[in-house]
PDB file of N, CA and C in Angstrom:
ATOM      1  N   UNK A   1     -37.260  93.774  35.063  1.00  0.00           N
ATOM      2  CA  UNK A   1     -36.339  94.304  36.043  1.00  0.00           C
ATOM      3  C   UNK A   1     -37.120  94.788  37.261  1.00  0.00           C
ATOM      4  N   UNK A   2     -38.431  95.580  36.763  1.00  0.00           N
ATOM      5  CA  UNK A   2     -38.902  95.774  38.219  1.00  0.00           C
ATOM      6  C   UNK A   2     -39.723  94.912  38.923  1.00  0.00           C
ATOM      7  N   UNK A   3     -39.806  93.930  38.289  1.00  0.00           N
ATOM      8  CA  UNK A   3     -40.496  92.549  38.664  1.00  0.00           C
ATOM      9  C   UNK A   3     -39.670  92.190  39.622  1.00  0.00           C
ATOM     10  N   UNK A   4     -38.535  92.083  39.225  1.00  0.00           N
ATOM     11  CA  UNK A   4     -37.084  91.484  40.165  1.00  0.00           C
ATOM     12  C   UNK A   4     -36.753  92.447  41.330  1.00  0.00           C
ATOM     13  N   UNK A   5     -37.071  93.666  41.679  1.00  0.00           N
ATOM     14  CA  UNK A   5     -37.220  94.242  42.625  1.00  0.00           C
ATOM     15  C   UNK A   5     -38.034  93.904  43.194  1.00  0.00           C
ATOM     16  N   UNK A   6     -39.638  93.549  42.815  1.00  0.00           N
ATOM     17  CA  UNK A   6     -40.339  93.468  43.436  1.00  0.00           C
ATOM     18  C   UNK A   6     -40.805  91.875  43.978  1.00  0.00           C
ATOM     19  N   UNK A   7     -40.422  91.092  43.636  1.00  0.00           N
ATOM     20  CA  UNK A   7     -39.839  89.445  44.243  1.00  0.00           C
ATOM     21  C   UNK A   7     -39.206  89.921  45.107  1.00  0.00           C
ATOM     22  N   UNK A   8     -37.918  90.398  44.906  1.00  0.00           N
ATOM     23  CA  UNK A   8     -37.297  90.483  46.368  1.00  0.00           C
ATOM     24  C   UNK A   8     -37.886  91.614  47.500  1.00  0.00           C
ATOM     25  N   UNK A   9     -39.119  91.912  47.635  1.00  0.00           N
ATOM     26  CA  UNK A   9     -39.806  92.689  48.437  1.00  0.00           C
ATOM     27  C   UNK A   9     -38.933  94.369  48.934  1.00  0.00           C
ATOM     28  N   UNK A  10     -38.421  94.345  47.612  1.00  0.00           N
ATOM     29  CA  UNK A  10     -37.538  95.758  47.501  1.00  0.00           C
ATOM     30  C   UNK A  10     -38.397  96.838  46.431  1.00  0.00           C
ATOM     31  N   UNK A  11     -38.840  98.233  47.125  1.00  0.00           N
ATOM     32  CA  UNK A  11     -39.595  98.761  46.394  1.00  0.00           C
ATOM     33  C   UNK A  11     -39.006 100.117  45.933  1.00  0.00           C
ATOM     34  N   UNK A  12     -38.626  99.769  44.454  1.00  0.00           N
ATOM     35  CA  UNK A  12     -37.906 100.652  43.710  1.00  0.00           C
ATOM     36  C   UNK A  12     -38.060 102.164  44.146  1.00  0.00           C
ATOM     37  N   UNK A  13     -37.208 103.304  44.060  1.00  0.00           N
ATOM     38  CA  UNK A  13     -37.902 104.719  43.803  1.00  0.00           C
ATOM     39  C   UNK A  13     -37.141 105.359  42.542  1.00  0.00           C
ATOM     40  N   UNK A  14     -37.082 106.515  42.528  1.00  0.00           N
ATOM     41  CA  UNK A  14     -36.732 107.655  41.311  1.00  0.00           C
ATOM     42  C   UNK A  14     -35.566 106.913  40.878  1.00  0.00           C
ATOM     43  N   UNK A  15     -34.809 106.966  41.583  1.00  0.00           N
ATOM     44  CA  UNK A  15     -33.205 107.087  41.108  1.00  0.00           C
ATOM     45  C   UNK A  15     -32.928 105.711  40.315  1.00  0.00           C
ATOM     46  N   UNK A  16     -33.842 104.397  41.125  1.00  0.00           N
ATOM     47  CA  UNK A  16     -33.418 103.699  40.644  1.00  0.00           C
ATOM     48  C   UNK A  16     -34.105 103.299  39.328  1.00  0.00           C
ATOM     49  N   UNK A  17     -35.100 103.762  38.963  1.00  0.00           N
ATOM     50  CA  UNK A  17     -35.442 103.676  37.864  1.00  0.00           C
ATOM     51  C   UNK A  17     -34.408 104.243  36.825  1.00  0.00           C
ATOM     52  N   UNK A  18     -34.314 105.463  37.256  1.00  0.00           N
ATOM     53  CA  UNK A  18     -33.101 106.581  36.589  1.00  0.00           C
ATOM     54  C   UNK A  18     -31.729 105.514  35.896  1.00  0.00           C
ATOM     55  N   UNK A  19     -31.299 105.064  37.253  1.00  0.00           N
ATOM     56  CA  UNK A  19     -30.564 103.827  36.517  1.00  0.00           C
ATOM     57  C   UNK A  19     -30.454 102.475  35.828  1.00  0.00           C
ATOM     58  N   UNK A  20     -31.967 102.435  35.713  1.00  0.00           N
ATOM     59  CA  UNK A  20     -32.039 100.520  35.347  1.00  0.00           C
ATOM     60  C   UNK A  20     -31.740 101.594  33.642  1.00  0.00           C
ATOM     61  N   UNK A  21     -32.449 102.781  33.182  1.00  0.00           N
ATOM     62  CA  UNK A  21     -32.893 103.471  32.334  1.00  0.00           C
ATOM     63  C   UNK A  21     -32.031 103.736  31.415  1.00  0.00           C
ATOM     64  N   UNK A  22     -30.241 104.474  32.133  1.00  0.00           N
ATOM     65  CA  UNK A  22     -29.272 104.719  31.933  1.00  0.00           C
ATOM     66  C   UNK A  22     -28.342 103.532  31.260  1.00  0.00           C
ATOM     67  N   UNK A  23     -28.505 102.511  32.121  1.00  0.00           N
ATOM     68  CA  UNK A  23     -27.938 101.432  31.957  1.00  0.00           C
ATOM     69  C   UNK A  23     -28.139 100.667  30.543  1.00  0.00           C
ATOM     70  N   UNK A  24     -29.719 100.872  30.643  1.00  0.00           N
ATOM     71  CA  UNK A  24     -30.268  99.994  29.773  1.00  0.00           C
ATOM     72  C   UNK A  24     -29.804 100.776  27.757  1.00  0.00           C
ATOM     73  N   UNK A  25     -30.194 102.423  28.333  1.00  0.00           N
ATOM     74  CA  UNK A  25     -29.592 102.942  27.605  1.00  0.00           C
ATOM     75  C   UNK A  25     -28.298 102.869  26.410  1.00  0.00           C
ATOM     76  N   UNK A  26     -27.065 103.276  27.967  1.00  0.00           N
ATOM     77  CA  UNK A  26     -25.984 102.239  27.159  1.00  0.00           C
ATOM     78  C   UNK A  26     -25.661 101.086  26.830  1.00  0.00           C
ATOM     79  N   UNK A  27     -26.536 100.189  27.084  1.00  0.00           N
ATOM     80  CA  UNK A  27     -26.246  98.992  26.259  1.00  0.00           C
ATOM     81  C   UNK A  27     -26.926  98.486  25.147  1.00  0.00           C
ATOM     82  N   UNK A  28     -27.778  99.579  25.051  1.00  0.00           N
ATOM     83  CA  UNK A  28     -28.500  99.410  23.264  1.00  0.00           C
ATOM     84  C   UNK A  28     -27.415 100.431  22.789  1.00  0.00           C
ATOM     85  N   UNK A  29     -27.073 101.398  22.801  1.00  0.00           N
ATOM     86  CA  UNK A  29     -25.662 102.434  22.130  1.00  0.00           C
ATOM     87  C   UNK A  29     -24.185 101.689  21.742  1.00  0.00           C
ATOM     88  N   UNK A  30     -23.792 100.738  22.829  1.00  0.00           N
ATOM     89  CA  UNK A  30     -23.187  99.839  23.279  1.00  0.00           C
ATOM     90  C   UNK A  30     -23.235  98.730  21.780  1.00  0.00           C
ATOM     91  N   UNK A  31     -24.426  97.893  22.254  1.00  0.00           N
ATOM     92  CA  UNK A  31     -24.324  97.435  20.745  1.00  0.00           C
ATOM     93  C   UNK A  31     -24.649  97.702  19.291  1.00  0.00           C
ATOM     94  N   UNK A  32     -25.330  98.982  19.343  1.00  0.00           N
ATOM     95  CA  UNK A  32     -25.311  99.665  17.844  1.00  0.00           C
ATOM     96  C   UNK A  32     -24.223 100.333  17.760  1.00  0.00           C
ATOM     97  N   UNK A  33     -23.263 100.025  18.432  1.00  0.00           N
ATOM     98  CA  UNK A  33     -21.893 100.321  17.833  1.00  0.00           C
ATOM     99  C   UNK A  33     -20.622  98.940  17.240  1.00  0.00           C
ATOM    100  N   UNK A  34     -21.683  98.224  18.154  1.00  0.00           N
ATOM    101  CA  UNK A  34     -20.913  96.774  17.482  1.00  0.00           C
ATOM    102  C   UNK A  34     -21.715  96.270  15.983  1.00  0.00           C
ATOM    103  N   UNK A  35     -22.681  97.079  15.898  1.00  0.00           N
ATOM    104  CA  UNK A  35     -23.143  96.271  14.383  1.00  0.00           C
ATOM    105  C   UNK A  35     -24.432  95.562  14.918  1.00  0.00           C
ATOM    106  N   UNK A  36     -24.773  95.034  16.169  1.00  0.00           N
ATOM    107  CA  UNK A  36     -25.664  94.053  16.324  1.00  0.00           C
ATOM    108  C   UNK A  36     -27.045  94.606  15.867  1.00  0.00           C
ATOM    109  N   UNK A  37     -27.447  95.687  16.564  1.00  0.00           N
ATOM    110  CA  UNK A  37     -28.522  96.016  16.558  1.00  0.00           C
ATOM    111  C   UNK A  37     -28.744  97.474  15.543  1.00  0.00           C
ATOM    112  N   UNK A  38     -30.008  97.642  15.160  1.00  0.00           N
ATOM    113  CA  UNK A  38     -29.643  98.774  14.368  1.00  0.00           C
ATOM    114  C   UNK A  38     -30.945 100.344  14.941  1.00  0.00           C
ATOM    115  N   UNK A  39     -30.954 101.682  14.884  1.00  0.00           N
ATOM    116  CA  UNK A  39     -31.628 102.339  15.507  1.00  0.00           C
ATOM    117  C   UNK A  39     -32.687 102.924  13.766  1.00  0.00           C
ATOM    118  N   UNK A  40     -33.913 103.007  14.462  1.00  0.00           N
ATOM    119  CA  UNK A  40     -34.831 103.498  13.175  1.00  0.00           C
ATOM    120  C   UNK A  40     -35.758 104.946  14.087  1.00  0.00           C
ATOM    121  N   UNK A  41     -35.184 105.834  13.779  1.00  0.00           N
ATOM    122  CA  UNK A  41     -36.318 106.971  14.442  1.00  0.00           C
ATOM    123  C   UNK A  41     -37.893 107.076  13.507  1.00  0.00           C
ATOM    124  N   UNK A  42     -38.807 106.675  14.311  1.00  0.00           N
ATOM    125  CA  UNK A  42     -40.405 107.283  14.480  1.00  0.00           C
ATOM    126  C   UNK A  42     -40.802 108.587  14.820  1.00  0.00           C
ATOM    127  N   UNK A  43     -41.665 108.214  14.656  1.00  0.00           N
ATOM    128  CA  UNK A  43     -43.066 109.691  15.229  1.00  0.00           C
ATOM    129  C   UNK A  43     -42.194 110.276  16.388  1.00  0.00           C
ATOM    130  N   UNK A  44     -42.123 111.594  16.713  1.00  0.00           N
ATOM    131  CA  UNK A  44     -41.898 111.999  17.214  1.00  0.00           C
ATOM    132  C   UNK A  44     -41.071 113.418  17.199  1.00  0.00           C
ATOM    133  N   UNK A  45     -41.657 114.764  18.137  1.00  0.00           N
ATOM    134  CA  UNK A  45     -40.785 115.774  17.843  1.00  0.00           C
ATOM    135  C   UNK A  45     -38.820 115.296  17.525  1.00  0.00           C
ATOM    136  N   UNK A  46     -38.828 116.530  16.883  1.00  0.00           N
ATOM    137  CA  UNK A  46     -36.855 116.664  16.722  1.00  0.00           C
ATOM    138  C   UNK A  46     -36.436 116.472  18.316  1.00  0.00           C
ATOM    139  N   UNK A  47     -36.791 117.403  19.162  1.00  0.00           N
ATOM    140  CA  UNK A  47     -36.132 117.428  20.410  1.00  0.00           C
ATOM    141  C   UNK A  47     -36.027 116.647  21.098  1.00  0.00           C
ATOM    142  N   UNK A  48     -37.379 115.575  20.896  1.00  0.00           N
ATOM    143  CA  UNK A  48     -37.925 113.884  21.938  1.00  0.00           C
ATOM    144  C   UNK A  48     -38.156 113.111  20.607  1.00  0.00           C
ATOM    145  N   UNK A  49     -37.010 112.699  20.341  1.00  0.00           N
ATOM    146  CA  UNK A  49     -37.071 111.164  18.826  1.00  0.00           C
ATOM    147  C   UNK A  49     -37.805 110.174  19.387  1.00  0.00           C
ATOM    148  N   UNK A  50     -39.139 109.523  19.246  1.00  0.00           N
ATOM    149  CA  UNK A  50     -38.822 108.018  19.004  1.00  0.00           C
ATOM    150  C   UNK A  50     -37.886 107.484  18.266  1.00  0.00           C
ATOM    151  N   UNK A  51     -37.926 106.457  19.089  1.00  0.00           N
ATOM    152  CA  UNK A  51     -36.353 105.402  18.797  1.00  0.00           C
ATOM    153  C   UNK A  51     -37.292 104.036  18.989  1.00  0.00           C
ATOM    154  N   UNK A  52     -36.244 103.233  17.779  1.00  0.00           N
ATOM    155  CA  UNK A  52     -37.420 102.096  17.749  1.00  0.00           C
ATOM    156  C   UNK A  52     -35.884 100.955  17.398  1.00  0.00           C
ATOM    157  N   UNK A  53     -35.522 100.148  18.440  1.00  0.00           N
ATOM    158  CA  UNK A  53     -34.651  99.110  17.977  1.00  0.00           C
ATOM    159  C   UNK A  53     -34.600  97.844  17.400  1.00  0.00           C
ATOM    160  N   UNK A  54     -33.698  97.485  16.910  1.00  0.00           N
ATOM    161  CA  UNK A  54     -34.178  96.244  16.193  1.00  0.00           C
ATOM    162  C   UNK A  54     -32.740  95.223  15.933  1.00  0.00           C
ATOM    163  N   UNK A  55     -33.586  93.920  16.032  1.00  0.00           N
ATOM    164  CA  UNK A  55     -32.065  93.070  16.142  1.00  0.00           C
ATOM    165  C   UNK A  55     -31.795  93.094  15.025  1.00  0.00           C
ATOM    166  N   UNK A  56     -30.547  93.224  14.240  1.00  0.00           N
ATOM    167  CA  UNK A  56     -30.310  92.680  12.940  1.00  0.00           C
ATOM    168  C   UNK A  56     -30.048  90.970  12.533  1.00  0.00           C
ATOM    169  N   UNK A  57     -30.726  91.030  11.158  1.00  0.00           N
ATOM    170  CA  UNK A  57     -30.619  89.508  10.934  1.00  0.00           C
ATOM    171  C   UNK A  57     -29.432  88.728  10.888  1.00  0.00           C
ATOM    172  N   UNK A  58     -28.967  87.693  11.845  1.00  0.00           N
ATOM    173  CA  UNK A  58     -27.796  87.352  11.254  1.00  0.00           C
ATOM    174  C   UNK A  58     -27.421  86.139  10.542  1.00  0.00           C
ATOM    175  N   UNK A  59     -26.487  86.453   9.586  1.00  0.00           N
ATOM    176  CA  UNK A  59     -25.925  85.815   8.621  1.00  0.00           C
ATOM    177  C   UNK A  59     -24.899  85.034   8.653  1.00  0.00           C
ATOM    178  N   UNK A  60     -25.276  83.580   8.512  1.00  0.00           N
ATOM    179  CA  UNK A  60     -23.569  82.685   8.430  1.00  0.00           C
ATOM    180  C   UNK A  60     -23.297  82.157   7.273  1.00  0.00           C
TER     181      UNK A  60
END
């Protein structure tokens, strides 16, 4: 994504990181609510979880 800012000779700042972040956010929440993907917490304090995602295998 910031590759693609930076091709188009557009040079990201705060905010927009803030939102690629947000975005990106809800759409891993987004689909671990559809089943697709599933969340495994790591190392990390209670207050700051690692979060570690993962596709689930799928089955036909």
């Amino acid at each position: 994504m910031i590759k693609a800012f930076e091709l188009e000779g557009y040079t990201p700042d705060k905010s927009d990181f803030q939102s690629i972040v947000i975005a990106f956010s809800h759409a891993l929440r987004r689909l671990h609510s559809q089943g697709i993907i599933e969340k495994d917490y790591i190392a990390g304090s209670s207050q700051n979880p690692k979060i570690k995602w993962k596709l689930k295998e799928i089955r036909t």
